[in-house]
N, C-alpha and C. Protein backbone atom coordinates (compact mmCIF):
# COMPACT_ATOMS: atom_id res chain seq x y z
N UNK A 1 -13.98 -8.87 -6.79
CA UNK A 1 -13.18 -9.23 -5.64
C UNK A 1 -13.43 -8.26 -4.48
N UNK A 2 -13.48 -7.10 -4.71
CA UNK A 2 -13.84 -6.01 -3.78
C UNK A 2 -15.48 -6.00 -3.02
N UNK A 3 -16.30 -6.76 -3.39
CA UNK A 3 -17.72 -6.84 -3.29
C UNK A 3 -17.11 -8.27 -1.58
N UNK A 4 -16.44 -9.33 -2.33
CA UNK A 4 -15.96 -10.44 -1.41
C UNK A 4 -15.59 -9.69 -0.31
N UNK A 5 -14.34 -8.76 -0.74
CA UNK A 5 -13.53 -8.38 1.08
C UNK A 5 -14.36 -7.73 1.64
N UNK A 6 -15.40 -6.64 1.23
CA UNK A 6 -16.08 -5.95 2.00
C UNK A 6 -17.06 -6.70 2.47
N UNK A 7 -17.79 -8.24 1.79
CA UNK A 7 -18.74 -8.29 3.07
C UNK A 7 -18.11 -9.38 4.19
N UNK A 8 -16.93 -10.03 3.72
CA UNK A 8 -16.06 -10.59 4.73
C UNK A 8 -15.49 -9.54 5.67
N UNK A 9 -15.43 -8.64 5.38
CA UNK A 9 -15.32 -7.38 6.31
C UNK A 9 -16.12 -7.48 7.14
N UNK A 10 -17.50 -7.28 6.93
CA UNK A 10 -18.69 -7.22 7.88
C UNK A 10 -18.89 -8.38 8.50
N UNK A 11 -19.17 -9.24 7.98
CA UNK A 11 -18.88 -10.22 8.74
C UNK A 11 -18.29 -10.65 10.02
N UNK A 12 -17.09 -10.52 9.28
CA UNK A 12 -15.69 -11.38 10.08
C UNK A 12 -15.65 -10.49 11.16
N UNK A 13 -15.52 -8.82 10.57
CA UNK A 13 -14.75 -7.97 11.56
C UNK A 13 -15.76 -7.16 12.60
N UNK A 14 -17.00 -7.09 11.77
CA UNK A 14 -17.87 -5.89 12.32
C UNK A 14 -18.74 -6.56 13.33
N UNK A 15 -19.48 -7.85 12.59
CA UNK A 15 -20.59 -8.60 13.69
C UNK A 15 -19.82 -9.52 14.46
N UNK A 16 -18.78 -10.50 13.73
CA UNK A 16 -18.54 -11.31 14.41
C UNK A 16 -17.01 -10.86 15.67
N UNK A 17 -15.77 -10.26 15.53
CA UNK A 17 -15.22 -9.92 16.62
C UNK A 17 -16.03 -8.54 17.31
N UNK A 18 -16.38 -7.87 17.07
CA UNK A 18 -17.11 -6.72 17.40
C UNK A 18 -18.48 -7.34 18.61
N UNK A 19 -19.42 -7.57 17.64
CA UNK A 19 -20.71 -8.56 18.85
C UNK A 19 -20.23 -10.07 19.96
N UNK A 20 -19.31 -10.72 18.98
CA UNK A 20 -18.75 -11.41 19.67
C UNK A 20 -17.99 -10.85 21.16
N UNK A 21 -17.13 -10.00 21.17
CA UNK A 21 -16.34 -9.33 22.28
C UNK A 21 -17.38 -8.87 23.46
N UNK A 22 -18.52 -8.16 22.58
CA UNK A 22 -19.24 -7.78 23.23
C UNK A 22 -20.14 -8.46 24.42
N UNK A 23 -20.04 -9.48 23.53
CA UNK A 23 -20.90 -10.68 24.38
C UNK A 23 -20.45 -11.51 25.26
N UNK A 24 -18.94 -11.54 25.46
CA UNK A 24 -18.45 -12.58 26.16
C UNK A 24 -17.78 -11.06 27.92
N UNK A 25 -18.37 -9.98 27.44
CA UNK A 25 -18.47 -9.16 28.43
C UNK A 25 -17.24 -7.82 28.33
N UNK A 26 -16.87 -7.30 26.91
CA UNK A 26 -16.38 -6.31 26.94
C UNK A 26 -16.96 -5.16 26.44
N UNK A 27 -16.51 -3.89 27.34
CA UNK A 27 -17.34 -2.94 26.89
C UNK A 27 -17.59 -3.08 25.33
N UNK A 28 -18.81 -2.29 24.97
CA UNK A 28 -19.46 -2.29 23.55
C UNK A 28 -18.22 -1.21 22.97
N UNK A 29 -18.12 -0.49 23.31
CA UNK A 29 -16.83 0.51 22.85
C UNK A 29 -15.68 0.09 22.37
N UNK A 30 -15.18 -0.67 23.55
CA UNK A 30 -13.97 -0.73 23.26
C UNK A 30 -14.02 -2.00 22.66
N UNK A 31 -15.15 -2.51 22.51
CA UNK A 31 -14.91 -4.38 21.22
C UNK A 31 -15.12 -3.24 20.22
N UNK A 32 -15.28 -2.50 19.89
CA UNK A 32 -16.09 -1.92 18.68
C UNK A 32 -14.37 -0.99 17.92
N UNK A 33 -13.57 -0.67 18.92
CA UNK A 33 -12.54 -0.15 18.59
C UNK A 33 -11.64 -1.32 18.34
N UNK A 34 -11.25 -2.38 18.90
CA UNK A 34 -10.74 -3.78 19.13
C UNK A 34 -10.75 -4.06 17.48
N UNK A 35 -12.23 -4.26 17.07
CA UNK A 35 -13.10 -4.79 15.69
C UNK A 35 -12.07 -3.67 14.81
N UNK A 36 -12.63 -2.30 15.16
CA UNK A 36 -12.16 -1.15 14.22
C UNK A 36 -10.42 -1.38 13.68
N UNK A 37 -9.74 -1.71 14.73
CA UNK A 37 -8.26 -2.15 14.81
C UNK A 37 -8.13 -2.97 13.43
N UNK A 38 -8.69 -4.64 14.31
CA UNK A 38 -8.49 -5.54 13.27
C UNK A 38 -8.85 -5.07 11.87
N UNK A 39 -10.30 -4.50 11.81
CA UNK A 39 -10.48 -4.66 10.54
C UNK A 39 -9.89 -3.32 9.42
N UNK A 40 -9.03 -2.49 10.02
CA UNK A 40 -8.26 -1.94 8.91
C UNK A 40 -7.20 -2.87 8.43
N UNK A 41 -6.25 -3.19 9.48
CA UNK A 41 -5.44 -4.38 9.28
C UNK A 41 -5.69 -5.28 8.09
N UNK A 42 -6.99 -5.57 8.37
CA UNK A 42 -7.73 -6.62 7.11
C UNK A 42 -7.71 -5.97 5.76
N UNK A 43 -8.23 -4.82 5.70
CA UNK A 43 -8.71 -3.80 4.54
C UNK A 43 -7.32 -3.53 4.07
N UNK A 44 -6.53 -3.04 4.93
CA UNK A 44 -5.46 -3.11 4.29
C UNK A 44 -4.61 -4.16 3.06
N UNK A 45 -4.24 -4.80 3.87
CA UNK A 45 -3.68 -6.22 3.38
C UNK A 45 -4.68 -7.34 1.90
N UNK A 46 -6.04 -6.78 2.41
CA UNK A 46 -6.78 -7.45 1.23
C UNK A 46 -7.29 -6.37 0.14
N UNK A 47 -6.93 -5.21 0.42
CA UNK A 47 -7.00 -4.41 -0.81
C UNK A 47 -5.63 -4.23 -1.10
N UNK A 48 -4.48 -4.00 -0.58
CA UNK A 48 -3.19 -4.61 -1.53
C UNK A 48 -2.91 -5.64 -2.17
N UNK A 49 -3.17 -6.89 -1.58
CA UNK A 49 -2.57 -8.23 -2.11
C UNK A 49 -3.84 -8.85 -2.59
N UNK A 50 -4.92 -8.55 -3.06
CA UNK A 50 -6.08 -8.86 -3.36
C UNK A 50 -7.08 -8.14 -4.35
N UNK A 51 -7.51 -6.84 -4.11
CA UNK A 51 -7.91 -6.84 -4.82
C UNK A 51 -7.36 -5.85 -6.05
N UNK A 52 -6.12 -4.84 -5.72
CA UNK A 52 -5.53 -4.88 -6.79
C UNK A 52 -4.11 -5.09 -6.73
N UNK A 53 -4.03 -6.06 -6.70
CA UNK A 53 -3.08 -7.22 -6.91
C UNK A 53 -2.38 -6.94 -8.65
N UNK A 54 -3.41 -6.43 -9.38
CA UNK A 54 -3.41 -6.56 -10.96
C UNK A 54 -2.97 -5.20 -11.15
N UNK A 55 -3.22 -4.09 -10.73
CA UNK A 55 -2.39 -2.75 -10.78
C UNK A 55 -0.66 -3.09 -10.34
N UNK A 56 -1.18 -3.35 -9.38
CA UNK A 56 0.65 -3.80 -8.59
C UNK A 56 1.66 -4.56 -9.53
N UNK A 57 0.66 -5.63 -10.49
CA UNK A 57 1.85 -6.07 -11.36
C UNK A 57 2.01 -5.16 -12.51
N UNK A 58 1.19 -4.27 -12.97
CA UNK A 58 1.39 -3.59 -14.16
C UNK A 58 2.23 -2.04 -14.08
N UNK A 59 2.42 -2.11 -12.83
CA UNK A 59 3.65 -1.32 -11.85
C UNK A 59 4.87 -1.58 -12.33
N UNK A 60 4.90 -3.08 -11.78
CA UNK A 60 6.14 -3.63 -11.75
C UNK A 60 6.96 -3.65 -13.50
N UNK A 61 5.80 -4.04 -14.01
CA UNK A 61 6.07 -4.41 -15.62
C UNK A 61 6.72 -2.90 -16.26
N UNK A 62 5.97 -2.00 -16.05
CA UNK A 62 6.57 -0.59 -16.28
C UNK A 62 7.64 -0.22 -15.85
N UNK A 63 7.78 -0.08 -14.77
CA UNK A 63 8.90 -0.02 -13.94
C UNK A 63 10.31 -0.74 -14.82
N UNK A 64 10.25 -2.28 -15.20
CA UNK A 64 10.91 -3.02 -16.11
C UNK A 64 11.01 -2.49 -17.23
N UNK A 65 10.34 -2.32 -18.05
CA UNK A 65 10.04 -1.12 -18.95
C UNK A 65 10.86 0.20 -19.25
N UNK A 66 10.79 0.73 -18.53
CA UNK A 66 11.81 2.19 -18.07
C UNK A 66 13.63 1.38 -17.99
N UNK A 67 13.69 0.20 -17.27
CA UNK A 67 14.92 0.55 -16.27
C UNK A 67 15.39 -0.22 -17.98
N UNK A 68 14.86 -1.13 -19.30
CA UNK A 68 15.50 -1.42 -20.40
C UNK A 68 15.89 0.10 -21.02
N UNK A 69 15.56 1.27 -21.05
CA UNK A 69 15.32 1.90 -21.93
C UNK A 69 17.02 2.54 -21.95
N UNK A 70 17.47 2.51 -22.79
CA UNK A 70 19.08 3.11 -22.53
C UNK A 70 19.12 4.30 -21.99
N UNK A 71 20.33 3.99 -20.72
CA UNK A 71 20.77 5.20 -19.88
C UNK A 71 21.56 5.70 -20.41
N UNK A 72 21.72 6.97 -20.35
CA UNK A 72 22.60 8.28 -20.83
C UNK A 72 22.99 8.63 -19.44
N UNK A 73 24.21 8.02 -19.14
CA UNK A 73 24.79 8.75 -17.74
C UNK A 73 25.13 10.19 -18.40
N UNK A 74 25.61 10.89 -17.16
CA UNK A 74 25.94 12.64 -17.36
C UNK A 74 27.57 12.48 -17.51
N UNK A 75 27.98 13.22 -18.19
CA UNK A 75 29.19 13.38 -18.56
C UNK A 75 29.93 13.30 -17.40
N UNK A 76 31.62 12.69 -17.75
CA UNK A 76 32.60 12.80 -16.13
C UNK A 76 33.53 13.89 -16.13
N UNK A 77 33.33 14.51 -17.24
CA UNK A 77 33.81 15.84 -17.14
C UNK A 77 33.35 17.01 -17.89
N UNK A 78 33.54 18.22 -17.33
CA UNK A 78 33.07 19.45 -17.44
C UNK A 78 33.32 19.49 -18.83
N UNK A 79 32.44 20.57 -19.30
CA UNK A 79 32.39 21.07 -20.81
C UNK A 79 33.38 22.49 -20.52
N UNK A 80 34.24 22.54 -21.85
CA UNK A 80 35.57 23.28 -22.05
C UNK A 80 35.19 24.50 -21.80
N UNK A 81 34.11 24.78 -21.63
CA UNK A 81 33.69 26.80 -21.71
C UNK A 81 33.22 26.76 -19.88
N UNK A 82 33.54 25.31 -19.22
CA UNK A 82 32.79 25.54 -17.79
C UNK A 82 34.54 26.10 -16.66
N UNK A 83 33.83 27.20 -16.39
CA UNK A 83 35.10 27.63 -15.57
C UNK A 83 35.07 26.66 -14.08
N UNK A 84 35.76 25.91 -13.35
CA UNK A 84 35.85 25.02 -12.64
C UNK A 84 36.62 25.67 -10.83
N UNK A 85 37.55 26.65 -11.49
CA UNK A 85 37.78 27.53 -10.45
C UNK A 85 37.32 28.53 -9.91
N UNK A 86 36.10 29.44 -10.33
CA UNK A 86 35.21 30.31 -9.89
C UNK A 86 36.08 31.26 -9.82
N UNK A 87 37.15 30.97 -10.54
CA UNK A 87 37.70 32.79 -11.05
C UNK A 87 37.83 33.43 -12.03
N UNK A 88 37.06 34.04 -12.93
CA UNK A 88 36.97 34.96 -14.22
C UNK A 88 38.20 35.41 -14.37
């Protein structure tokens, strides 16, 4: 899956808005930063929800995991040897 986003990366983000911008008359720079913009945006979003998509659920499953495991809240009151007034 990661082989897919990266050359849809190049593609989409690098030749085609990047040369594209360029060509319809914006500086080469600043299409090239424009491109740079979009395509983290992209990288982002398709390496979270894409390509590990499959870590993210085995997160979640753990996570589920833990929150079955019986809680031991902390006691609601002090243990008999705890002095509570801070006077010896």
């Amino acid at each position: 899956m990661y082989t897919v986003v990266a050359t849809v990366n190049y593609f989409a983000w690098i030749l085609g808005i990047g040369a594209g911008l360029a060509a319809v008359g914006v500086d080469y720079r600043l299409a090239r930063v424009i491109a740079g913009a979009c395509e983290s945006v992209y990288m982002y979003a398709a390496m979270r929800w894409l390509v590990f998509r499959d870590a993210q659920a085995a997160q979640v499953g753990q996570a589920a995991e833990v929150a079955q495991v019986a809680h031991h809240p902390a006691p609601r009151t002090a243990p008999a040897d705890c002095d509570r007034g801070g006077l010896s």
